[in-house]
Every structure is written in structure tokens, then in C-alpha cells.
N, C-alpha and C. Protein backbone atom coordinates (compact mmCIF):
# COMPACT_ATOMS: atom_id res chain seq x y z
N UNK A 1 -1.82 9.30 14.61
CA UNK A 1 -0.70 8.44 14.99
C UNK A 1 0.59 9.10 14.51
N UNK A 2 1.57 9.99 15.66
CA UNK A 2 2.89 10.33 15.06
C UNK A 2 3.35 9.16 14.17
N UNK A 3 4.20 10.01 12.70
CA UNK A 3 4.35 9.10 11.80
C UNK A 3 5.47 7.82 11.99
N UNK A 4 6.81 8.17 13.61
CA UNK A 4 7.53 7.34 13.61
C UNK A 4 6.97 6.00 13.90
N UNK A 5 5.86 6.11 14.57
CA UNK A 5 5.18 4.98 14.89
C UNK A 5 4.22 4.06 13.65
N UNK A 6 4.19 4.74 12.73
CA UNK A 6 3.86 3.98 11.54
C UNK A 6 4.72 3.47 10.74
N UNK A 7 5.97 3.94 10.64
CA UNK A 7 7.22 3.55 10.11
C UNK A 7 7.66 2.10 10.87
N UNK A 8 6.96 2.22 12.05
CA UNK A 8 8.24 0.99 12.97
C UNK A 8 7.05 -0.17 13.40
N UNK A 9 5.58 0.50 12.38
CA UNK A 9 4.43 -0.99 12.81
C UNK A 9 4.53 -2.19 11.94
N UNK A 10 4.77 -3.19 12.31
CA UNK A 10 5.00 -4.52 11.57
C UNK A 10 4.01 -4.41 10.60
N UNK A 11 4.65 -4.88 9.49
CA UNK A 11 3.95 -4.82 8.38
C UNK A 11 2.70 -6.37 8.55
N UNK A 12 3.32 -7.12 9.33
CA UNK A 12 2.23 -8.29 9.49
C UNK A 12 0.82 -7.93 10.24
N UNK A 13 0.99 -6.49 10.99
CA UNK A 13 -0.54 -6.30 11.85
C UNK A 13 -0.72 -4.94 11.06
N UNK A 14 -0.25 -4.66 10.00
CA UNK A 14 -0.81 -3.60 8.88
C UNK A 14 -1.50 -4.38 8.27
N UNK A 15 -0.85 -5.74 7.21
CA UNK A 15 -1.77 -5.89 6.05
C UNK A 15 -3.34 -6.39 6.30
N UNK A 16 -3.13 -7.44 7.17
CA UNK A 16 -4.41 -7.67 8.18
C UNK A 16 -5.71 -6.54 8.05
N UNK A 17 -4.92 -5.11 8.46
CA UNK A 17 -6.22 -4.09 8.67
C UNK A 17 -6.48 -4.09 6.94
N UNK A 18 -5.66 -3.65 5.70
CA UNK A 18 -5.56 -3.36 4.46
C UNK A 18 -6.61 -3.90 3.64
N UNK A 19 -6.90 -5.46 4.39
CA UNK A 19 -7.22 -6.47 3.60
C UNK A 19 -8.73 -6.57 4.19
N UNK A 20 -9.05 -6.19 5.59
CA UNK A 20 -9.65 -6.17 5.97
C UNK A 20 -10.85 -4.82 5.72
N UNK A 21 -10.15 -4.07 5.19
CA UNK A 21 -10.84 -2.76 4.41
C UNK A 21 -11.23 -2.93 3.23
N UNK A 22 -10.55 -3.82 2.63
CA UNK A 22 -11.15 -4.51 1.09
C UNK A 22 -12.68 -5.47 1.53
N UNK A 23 -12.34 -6.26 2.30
CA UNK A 23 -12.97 -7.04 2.20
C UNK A 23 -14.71 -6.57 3.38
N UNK A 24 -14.45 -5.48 3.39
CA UNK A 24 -15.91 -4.79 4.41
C UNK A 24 -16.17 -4.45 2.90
N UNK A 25 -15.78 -4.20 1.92
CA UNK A 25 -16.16 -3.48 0.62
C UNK A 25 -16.66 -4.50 -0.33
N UNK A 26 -16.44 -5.78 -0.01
CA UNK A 26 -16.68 -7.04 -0.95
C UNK A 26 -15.45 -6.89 -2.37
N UNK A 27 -14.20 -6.55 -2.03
CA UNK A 27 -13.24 -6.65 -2.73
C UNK A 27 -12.34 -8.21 -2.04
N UNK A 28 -11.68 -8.34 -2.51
CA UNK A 28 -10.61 -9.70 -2.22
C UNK A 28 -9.36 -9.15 -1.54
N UNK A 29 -9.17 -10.31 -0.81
CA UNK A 29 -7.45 -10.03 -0.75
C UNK A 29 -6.43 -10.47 -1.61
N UNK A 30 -6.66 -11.28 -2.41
CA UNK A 30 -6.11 -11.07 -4.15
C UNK A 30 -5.76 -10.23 -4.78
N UNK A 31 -6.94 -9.24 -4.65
CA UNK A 31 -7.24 -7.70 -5.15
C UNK A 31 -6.03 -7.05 -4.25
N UNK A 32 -6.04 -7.16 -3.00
CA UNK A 32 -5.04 -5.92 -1.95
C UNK A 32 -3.53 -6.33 -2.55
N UNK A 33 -3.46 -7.74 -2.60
CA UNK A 33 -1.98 -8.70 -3.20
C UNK A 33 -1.43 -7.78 -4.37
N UNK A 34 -2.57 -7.78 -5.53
CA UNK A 34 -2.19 -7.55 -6.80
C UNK A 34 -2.05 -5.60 -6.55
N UNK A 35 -2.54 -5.05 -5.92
CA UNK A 35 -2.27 -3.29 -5.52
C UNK A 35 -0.79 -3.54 -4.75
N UNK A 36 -0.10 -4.38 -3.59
CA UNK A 36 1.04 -4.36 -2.96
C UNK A 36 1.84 -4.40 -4.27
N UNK A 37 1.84 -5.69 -4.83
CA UNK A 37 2.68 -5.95 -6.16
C UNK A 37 2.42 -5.08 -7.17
N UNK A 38 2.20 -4.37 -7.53
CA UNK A 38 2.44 -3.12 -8.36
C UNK A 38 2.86 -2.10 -7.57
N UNK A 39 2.66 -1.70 -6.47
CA UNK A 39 3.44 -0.41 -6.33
C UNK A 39 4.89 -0.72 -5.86
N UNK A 40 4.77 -1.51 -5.29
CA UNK A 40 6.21 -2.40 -4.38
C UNK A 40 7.20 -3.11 -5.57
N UNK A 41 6.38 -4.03 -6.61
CA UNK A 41 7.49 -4.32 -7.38
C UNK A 41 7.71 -6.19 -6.52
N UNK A 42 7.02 -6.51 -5.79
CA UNK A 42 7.17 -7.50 -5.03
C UNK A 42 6.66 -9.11 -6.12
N UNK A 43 7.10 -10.37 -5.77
CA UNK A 43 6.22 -10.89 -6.76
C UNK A 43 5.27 -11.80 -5.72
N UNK A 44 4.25 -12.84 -5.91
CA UNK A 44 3.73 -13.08 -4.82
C UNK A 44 4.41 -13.79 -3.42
N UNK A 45 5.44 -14.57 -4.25
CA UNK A 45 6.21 -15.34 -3.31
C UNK A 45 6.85 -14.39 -2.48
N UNK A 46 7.59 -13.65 -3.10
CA UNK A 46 8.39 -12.41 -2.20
C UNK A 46 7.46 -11.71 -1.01
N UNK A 47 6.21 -11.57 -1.51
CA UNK A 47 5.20 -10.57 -0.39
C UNK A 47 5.03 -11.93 0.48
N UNK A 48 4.70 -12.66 0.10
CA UNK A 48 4.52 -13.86 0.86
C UNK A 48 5.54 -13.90 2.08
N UNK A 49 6.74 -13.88 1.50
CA UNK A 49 8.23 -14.17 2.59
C UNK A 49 8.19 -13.04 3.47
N UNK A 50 7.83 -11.70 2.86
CA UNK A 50 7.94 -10.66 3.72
C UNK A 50 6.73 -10.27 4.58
N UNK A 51 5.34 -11.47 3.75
CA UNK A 51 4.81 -11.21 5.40
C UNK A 51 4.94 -12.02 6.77
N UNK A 52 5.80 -13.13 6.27
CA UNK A 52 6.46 -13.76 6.85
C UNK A 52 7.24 -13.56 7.89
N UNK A 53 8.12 -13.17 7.42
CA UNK A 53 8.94 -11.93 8.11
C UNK A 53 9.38 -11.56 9.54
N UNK A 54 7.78 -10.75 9.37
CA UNK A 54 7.11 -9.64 11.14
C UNK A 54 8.13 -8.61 10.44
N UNK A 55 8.75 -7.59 9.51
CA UNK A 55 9.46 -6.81 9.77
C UNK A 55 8.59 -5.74 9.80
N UNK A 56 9.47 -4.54 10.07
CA UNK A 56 8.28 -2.78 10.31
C UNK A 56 7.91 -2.94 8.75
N UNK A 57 6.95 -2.05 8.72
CA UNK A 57 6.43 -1.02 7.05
C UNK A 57 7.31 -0.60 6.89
N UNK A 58 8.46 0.13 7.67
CA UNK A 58 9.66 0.91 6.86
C UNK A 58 10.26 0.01 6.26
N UNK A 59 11.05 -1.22 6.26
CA UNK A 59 12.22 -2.25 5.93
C UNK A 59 11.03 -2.37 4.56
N UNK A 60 9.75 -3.02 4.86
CA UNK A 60 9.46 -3.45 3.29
C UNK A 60 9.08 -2.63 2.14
N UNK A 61 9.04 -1.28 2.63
CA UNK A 61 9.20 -0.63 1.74
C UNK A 61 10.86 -0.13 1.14
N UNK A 62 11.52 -0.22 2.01
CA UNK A 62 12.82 -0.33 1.76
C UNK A 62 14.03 -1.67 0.80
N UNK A 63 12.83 -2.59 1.33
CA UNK A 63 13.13 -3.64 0.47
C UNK A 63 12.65 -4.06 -0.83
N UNK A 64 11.37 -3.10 -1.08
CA UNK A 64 11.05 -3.06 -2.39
C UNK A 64 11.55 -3.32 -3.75
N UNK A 65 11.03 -4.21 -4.87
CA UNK A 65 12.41 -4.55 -5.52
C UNK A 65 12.17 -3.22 -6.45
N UNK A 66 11.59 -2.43 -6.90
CA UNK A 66 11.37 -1.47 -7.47
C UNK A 66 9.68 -0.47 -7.34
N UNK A 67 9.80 0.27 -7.00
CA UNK A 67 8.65 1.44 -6.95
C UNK A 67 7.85 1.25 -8.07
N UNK A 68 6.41 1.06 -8.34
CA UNK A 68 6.23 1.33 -9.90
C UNK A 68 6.90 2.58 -10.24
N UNK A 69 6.87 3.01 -11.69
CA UNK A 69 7.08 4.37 -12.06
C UNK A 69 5.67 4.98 -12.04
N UNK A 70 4.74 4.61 -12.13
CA UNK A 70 3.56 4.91 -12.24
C UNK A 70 2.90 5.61 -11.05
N UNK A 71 3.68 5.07 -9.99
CA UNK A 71 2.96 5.48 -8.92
C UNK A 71 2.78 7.58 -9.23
N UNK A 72 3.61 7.87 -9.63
CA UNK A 72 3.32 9.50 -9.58
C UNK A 72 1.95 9.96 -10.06
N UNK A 73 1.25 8.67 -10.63
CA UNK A 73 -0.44 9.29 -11.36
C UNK A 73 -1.34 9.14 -9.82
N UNK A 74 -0.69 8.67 -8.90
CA UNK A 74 -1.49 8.05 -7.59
C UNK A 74 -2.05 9.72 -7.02
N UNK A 75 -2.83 10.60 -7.34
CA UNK A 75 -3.58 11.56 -6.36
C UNK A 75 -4.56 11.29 -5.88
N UNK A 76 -4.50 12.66 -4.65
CA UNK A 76 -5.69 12.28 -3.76
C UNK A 76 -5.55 12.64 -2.40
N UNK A 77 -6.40 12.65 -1.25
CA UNK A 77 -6.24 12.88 0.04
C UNK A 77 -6.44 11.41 0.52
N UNK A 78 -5.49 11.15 1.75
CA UNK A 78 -5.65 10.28 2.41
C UNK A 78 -5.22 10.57 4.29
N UNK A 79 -6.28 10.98 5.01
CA UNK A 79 -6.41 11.25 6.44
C UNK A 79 -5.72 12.90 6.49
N UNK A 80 -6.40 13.61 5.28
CA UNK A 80 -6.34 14.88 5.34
C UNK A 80 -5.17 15.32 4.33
N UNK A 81 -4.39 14.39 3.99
CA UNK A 81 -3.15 15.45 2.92
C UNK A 81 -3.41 14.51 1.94
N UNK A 82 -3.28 15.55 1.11
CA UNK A 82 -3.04 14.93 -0.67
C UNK A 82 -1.64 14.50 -0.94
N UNK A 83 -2.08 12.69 -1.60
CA UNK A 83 -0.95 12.22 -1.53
C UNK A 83 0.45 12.87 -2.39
N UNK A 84 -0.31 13.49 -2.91
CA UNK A 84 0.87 13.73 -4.21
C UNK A 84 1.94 15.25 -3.78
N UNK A 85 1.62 15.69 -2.23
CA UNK A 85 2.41 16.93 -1.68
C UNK A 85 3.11 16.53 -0.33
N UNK A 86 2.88 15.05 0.12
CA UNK A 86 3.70 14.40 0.97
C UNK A 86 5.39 14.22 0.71
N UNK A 87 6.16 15.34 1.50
CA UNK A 87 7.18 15.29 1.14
C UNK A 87 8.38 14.31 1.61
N UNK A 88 7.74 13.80 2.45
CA UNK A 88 8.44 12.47 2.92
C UNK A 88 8.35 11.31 1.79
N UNK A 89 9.61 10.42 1.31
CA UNK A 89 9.30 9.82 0.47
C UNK A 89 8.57 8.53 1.03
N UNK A 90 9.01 7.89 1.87
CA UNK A 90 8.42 6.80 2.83
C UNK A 90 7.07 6.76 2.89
N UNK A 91 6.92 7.86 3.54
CA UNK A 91 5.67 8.23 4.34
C UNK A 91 4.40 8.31 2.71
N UNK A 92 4.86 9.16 1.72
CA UNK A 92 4.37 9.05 0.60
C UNK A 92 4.11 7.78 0.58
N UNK A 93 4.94 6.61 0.20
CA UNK A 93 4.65 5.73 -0.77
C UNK A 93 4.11 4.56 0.68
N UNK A 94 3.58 4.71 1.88
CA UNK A 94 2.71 4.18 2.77
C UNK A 94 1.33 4.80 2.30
N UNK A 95 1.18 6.34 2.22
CA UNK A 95 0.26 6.73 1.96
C UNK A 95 -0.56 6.75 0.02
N UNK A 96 0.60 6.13 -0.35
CA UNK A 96 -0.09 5.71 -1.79
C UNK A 96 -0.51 4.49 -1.54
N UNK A 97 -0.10 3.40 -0.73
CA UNK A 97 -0.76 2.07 -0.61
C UNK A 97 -2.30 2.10 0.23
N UNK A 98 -2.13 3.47 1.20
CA UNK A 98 -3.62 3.67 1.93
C UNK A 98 -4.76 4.10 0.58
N UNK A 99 -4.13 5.04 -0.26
CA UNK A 99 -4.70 5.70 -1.47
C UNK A 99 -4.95 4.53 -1.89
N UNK A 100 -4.42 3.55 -2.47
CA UNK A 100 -5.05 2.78 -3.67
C UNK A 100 -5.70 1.77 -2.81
N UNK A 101 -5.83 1.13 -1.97
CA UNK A 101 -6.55 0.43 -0.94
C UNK A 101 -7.99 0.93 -0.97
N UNK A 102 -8.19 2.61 -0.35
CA UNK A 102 -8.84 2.86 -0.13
C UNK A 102 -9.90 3.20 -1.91
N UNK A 103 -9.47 3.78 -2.54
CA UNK A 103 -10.09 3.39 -4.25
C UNK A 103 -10.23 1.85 -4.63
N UNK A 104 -9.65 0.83 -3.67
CA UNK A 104 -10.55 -0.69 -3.96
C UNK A 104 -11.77 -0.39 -3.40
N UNK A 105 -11.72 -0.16 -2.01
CA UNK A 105 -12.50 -0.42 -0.90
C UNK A 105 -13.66 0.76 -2.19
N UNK A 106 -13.47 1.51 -2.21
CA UNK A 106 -14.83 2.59 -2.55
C UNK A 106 -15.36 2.39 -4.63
N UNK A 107 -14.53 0.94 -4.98
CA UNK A 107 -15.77 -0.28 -6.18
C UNK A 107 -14.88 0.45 -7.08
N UNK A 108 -13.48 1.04 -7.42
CA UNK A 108 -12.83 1.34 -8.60
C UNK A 108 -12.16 0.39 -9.11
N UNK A 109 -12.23 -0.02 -10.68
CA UNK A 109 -11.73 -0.94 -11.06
C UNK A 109 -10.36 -0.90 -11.15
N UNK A 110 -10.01 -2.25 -10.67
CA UNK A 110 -8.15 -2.48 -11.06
C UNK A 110 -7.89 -1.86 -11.91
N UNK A 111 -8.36 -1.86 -13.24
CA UNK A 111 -7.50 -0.35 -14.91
C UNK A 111 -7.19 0.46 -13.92
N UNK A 112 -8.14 1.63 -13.12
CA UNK A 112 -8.19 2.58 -12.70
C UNK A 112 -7.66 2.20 -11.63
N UNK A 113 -6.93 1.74 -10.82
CA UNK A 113 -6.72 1.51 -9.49
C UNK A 113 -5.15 1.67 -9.79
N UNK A 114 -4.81 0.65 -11.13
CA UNK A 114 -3.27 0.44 -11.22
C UNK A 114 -3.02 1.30 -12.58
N UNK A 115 -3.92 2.43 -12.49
CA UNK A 115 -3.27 3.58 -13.55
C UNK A 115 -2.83 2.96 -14.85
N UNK A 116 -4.02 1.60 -15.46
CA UNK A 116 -3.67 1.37 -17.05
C UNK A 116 -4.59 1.95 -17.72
């Protein structure tokens, strides 16, 4: 999928698939909530409003109230590149939310998921 077209997909028919990858894994969507709100900085009400919304993945990551700092421990490949050499910053921090999604989906515990 050229990446402009992931930038401009509503974040309301993203989280849907996100949650839906947790939950083929027997993880929660609690679990996907509490991974958005740490890397995003969102609190639940806020993710709440913004899935509300319908806006693209670009705006809510743009609207982010802060990035973790943490996110830089996030490595790994996700649909062939390792997240941590994605030089797009955007595109990075979409592909750190596929990264830590996908380490729910495959039974890693939240410590290890949210780098405590």
C-alpha cells in the first residue's frame, strides 16, 4: 500500500483491524487502548474523542499530546523494514504502533511491550 494512502486512512477503519489482530491472539482491546496511550500520550477519553472523530492516521498522530520518549527502545521489522531505520517520522511512529500491536498479538507481556 503506497504510504500516502496510509497517511490519509481514517484512523476509525485502522483501529478496528489493530484490535482485531489482538483479539485473533486472545489479547483485549483494553490491551490495544493501553499500547495507543503510551506511545501517543492520549488519555482514554481523548482516544475515545479521536475515534470519534473519522479523522486520517496522519492528524492523530499529529495530534498526539506527546510521543512516549521511550518509543526509541521500539525495534524490529514490520512488513519488511526495521522499525528503528524508517526515516520518515510519521510513517515510523505508524509503524511502531504496527510493531507493538503485533508483539501483543504474538503473547508478549505489557512490561515488555511498553519497554518497563
Amino acid at each position: 500500500m503506497p504510504r500516502q494512502s496510509i497517511f490519509n486512512m481514517s484512523l476509525s477503519k485502522i483501529y478496528p483491524m489493530l484490535v482485531q489482530k489482538a483479539e485473533r491472539k486472545n489479547r483485549t482491546q483494553a490491551e490495544v487502548n493501553q499500547i495507543i496511550r503510551w506511545l501517543a500520550g492520549y488519555t482514554q477519553t481523548e482516544l475515545e474523542t479521536q475515534l470519534s472523530k473519522d479523522i486520517p492516521y496522519q492528524t492523530f498522530f499529529e495530534e498526539a499530546p506527546q510521543i512516549n520518549p521511550n518509543c526509541a527502545l521500539i525495534t524490529g521489522v514490520v512488513c519488511g523494514v526495521r522499525v528503528e531505520d524508517i526515516e520518515d517520522p510519521l510513517m515510523q511512529k505508524i509503524r511502531w504502533l504496527d510493531k507493538l500491536v503485533d508483539e501483543l498479538a504474538k503473547g508478549k507481556t505489557m512490561e515488555k511491550i511498553l519497554r518497563t
